[in-house]
Protein backbone atom coordinates (compact mmCIF):
# COMPACT_ATOMS: atom_id res chain seq x y z
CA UNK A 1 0.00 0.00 0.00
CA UNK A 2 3.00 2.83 1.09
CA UNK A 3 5.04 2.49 -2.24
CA UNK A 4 4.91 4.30 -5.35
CA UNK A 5 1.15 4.48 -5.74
CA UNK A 6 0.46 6.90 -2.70
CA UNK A 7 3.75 8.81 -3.60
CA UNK A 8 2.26 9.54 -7.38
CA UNK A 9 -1.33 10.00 -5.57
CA UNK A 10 0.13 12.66 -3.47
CA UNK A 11 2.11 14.16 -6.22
CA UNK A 12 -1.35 14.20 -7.92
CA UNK A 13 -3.33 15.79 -5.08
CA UNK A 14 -0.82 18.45 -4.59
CA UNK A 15 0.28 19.30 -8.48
CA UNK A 16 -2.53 18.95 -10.37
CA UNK A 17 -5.39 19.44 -8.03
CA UNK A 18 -3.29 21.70 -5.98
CA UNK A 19 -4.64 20.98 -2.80
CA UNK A 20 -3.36 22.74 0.28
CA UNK A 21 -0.51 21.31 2.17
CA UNK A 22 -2.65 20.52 5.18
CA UNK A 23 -4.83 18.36 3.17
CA UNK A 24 -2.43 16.75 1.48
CA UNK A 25 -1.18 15.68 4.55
CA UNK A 26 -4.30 14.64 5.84
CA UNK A 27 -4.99 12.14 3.03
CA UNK A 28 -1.50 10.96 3.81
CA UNK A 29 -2.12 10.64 7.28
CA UNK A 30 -5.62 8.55 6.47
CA UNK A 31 -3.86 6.70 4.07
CA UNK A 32 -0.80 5.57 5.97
CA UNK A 33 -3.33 4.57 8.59
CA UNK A 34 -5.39 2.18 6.24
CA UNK A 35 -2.03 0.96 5.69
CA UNK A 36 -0.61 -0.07 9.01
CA UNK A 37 -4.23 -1.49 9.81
CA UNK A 38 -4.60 -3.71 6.59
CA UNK A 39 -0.70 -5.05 7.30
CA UNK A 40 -1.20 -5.53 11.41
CA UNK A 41 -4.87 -7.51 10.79
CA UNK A 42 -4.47 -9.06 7.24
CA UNK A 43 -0.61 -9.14 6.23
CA UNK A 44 -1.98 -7.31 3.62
CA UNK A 45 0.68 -4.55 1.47
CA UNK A 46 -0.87 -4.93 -2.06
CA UNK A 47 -3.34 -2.31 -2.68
CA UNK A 48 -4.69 -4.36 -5.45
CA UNK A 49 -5.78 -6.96 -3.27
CA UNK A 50 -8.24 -4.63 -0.74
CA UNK A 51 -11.95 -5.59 -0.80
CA UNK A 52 -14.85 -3.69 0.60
CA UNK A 53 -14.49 -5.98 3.51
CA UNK A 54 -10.94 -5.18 4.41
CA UNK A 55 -12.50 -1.36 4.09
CA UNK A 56 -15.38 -2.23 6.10
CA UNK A 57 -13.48 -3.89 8.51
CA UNK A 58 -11.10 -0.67 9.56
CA UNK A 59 -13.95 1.76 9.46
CA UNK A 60 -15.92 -0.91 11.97
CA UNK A 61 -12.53 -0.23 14.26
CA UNK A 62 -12.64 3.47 13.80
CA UNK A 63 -15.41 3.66 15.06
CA UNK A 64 -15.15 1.02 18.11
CA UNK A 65 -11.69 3.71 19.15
CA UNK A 66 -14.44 6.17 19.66
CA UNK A 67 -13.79 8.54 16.41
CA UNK A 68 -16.88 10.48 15.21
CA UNK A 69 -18.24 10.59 12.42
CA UNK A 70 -16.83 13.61 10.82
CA UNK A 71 -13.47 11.76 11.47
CA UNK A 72 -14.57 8.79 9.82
CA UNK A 73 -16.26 10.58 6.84
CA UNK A 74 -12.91 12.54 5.88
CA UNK A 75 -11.10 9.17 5.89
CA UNK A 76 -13.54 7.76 4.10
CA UNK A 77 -12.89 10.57 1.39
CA UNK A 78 -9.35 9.59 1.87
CA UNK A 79 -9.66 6.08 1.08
CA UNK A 80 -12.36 6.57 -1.75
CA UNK A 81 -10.00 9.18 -3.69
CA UNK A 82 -6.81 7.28 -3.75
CA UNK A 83 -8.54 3.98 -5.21
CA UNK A 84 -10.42 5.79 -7.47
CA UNK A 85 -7.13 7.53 -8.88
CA UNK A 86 -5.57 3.77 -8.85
CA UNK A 87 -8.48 2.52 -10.71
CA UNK A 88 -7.90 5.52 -13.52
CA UNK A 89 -3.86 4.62 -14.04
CA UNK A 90 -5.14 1.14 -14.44
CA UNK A 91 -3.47 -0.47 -11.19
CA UNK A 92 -6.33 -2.24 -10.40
CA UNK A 93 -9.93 -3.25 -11.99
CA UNK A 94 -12.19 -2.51 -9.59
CA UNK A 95 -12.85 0.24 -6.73
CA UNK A 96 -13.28 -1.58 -3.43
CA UNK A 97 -14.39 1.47 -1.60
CA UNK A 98 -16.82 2.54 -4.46
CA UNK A 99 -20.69 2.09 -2.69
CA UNK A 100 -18.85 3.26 0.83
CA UNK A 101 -21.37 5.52 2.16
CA UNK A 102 -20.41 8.30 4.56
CA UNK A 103 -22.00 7.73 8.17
CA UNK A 104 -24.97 10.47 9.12
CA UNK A 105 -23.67 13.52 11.27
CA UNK A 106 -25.07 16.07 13.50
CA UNK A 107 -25.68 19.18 11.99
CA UNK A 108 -23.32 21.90 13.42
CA UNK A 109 -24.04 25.86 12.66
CA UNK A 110 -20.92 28.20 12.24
CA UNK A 111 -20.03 29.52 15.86
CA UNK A 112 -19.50 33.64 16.05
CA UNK A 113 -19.19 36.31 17.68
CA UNK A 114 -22.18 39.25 18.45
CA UNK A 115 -21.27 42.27 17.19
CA UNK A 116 -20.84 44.16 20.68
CA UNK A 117 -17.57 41.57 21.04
CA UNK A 118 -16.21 42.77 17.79
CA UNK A 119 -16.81 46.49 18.83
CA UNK A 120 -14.93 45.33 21.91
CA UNK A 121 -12.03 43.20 20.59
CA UNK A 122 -10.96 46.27 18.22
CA UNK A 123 -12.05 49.49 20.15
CA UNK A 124 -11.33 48.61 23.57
CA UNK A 125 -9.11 45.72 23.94
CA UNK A 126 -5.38 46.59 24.22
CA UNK A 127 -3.09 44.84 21.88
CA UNK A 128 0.49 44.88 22.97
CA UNK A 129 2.98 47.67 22.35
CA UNK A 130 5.00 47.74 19.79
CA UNK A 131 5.11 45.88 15.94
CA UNK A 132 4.35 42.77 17.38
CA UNK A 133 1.09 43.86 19.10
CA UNK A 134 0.43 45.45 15.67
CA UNK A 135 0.77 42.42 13.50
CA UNK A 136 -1.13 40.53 16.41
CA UNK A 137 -4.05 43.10 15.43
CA UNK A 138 -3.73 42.92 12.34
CA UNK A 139 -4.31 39.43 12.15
CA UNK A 140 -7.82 39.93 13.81
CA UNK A 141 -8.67 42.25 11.79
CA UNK A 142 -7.64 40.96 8.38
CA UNK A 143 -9.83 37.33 9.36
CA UNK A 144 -12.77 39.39 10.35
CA UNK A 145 -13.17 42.30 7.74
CA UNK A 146 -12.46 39.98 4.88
CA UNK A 147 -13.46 36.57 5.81
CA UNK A 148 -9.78 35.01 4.99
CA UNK A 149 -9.41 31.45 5.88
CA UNK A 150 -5.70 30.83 7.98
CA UNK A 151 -3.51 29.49 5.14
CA UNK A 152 -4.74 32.43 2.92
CA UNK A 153 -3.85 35.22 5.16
CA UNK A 154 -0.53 32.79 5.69
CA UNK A 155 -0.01 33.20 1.92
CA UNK A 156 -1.12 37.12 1.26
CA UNK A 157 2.03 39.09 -0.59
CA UNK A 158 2.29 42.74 -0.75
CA UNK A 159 1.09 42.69 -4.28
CA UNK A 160 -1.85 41.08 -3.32
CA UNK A 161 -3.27 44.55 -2.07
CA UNK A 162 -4.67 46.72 -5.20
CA UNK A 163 -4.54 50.06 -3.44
CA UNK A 164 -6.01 51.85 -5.95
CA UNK A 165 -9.10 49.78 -6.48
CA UNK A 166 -9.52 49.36 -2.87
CA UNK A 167 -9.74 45.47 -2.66
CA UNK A 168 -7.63 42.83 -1.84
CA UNK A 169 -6.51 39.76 -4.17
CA UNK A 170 -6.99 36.50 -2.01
CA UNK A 171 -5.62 33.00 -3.54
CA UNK A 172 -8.15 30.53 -1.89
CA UNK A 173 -8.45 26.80 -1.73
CA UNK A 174 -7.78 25.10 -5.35
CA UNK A 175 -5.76 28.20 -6.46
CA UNK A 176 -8.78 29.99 -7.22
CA UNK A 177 -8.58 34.20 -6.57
CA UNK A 178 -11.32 36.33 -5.29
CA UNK A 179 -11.38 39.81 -4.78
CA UNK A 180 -12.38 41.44 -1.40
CA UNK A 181 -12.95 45.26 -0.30
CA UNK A 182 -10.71 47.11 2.15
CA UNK A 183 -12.03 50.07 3.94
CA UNK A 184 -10.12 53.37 3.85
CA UNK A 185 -9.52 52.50 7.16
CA UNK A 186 -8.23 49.11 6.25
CA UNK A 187 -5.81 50.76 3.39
CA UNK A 188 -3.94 53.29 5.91
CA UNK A 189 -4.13 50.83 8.31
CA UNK A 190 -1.87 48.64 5.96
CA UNK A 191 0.12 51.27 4.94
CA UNK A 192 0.57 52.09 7.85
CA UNK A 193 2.38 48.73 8.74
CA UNK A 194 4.04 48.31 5.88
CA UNK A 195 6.00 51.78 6.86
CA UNK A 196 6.50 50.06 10.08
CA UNK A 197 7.47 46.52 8.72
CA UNK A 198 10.19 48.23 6.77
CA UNK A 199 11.33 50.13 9.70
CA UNK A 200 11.35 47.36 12.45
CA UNK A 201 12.37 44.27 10.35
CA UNK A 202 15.84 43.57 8.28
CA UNK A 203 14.80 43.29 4.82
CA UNK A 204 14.15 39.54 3.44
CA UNK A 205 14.11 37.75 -0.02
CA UNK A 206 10.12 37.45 0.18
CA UNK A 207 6.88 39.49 -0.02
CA UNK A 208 4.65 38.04 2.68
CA UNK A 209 2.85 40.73 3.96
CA UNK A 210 2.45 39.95 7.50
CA UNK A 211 5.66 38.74 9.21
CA UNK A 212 7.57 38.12 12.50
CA UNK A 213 9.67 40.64 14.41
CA UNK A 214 12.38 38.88 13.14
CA UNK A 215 11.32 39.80 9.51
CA UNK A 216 10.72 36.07 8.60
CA UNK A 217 6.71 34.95 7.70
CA UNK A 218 4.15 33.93 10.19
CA UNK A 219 3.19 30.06 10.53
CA UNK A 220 0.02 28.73 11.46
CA UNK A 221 0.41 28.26 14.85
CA UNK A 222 0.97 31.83 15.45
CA UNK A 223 -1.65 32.83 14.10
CA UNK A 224 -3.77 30.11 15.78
CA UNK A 225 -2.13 30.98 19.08
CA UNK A 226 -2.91 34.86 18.77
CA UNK A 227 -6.50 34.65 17.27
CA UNK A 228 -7.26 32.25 20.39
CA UNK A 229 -5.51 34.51 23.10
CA UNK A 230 -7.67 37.40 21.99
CA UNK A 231 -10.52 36.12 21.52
CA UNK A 232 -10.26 34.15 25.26
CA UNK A 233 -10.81 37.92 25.89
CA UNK A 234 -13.16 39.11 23.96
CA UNK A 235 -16.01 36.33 23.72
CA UNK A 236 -16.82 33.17 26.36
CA UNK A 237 -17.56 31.28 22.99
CA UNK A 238 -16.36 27.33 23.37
CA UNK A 239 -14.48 27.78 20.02
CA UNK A 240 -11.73 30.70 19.35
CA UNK A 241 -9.93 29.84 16.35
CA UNK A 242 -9.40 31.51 13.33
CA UNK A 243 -12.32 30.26 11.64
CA UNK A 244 -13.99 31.87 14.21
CA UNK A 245 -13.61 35.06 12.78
CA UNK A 246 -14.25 33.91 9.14
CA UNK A 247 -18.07 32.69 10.79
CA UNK A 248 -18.64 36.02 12.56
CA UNK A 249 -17.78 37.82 9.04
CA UNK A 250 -20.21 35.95 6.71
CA UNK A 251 -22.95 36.09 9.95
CA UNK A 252 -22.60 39.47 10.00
CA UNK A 253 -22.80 40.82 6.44
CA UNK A 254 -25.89 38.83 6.45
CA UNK A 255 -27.43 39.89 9.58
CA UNK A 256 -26.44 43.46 7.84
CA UNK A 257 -28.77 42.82 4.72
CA UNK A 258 -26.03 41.15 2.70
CA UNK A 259 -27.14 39.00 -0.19
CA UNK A 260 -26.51 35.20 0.10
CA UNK A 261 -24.96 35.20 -3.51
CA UNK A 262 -22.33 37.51 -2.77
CA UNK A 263 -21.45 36.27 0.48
CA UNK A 264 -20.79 33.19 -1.19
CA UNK A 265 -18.37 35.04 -3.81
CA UNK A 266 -16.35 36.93 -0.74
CA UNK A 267 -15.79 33.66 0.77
CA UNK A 268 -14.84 31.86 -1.71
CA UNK A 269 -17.15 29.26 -1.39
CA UNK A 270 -17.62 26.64 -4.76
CA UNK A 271 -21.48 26.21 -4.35
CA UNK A 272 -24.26 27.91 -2.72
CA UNK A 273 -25.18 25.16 -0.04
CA UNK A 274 -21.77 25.84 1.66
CA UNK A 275 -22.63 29.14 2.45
CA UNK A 276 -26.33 28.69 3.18
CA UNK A 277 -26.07 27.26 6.73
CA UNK A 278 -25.16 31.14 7.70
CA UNK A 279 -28.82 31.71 6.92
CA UNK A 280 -29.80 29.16 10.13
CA UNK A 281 -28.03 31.17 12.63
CA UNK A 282 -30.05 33.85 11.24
CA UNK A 283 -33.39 32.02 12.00
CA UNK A 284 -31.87 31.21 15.17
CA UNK A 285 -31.65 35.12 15.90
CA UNK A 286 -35.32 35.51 14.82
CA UNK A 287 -36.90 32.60 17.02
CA UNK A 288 -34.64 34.40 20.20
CA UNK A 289 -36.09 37.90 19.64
CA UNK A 290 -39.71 36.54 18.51
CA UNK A 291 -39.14 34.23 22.09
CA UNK A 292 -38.18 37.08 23.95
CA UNK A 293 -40.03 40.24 22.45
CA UNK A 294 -43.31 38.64 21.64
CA UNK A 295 -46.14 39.09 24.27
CA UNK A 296 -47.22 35.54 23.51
CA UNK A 297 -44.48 33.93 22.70
């Protein structure tokens, strides 16, 4: 199974589908999994000897180790894709994981934040001094006033801002672009810390716009780590990631009036449904206020 099929499959995943790194390395880790199960159970390292029943067999232990269903379903994907690409090259004749179905899952709706918590977290919390309490900022507000996902505000350049137009250029998830507006207040903002970047930081070979003190690019897990440590301030919501933010901006915009369509287009979403389940927080709003406001509700 680990041999020169999953290396081309993850060639193919990242080069020609040109999926993220994360999810490349998801599959990977799904994949490598399957493995080690179907060689500790069966003695099994031929991927053109797998049956549904080999299949069925690890999902049944999946889900005995107490791994939900969302888990499951993503490795499911995992397992589905990679025969599926085998099947197209050829290497074998028939997809065992073909009539897999994905197990049922509870619905989940988008966690934000209210709008008195974003008034909060950028009028009256206080960032730290200096360039690295203004990157920290900027990272907040960059996720909520555009609805960026992490890796793309990893990945924004300083050419990715069209100052004239007022928008900014955002590379999202199968390189596809989308264009976002900026405030004036946005704009001096980030002129504002690119005069400070340049003036703080030694010069480097790249154009990442947000970066370290040191002058080298963020990574995820600073970004994680100060999106969480604000927010832990802001909001006593269970989640504080960076996603968080993403939520609150597509909740509000519609909350505002926004159309659905075009919420859709500023988050880069591929199909409508994705972006539709912003529209049941919104009944949730009106069922609180009808519960709350109505004489006899």
């Amino acid at each position: 199974m680990i041999g020169q099929g999953l290396t081309d499959y993850l060639h193919y995943l990242r080069f020609e589908k040109r999926y993220s790194s994360h999810t490349v390395i998801a599959y990977k880790n799904d994949l490598e999994q399957f493995s080690q199960y179907l060689q500790s159970n069966f003695d099994l390292a031929d991927s053109g000897l797998v049956t549904h029943f080999h299949i069925r067999s690890w999902l049944a232990s999946l889900k005995e180790a107490g791994n939900k269903p969302r888990s499951i379903n993503r490795k499911i994907s995992s397992v589905q894709s990679f025969f599926r690409f085998l099947l197209r090259l050829g290497k074998i004749d028939k997809n065992p994981a073909g009539s897999l179905l994905a197990l049922r899952t509870p619905g989940r709706l988008p966690v934000y934040m209210k709008e008195e918590q974003t008034e909060f977290l950028f009028q009256e919390l206080q960032f730290e001094e200096g360039f690295k309490g203004f990157t920290d900022r900027l990272i907040c507000e960059l996720l909520y006033q555009t609805g960026m996902r992490r890796n793309e505000l990893l990945q924004l350049k300083e050419k990715d801002i069209e100052w004239s137009l007022g928008q900014v250029r955002i590379l999202g998830k199968g390189n596809k672009e989308r264009l976002v507006p900026l405030s004036a207040e946005m704009l001096q903002t980030l002129r504002r810390y690119l005069s400070e970047k340049k003036q703080n930081t030694e010069p480097r070979d790249h154009q990442f716009f947000l970066v370290l003190n040191s002058g080298e690019p963020l990574y995820a897990h600073y970004i994680y780590r100060t999106v969480t440590k604000y927010l832990s301030i802001a909001t006593t919501l269970p989640k504080k990631s960076p996603h968080v933010l993403r939520h609150t901006f597509a909740t509000h915009l519609l909350a505002n009036g926004a159309n659905i369509q075009a919420i859709k287009d500023l988050l880069g979403h591929s199909s409508l449904a994705a972006t539709q389940v912003y529209t049941h927080n919104n009944v949730e709003k009106l069922k609180e206020i009808h519960r709350t406001s109505h004489p006899r509700s």
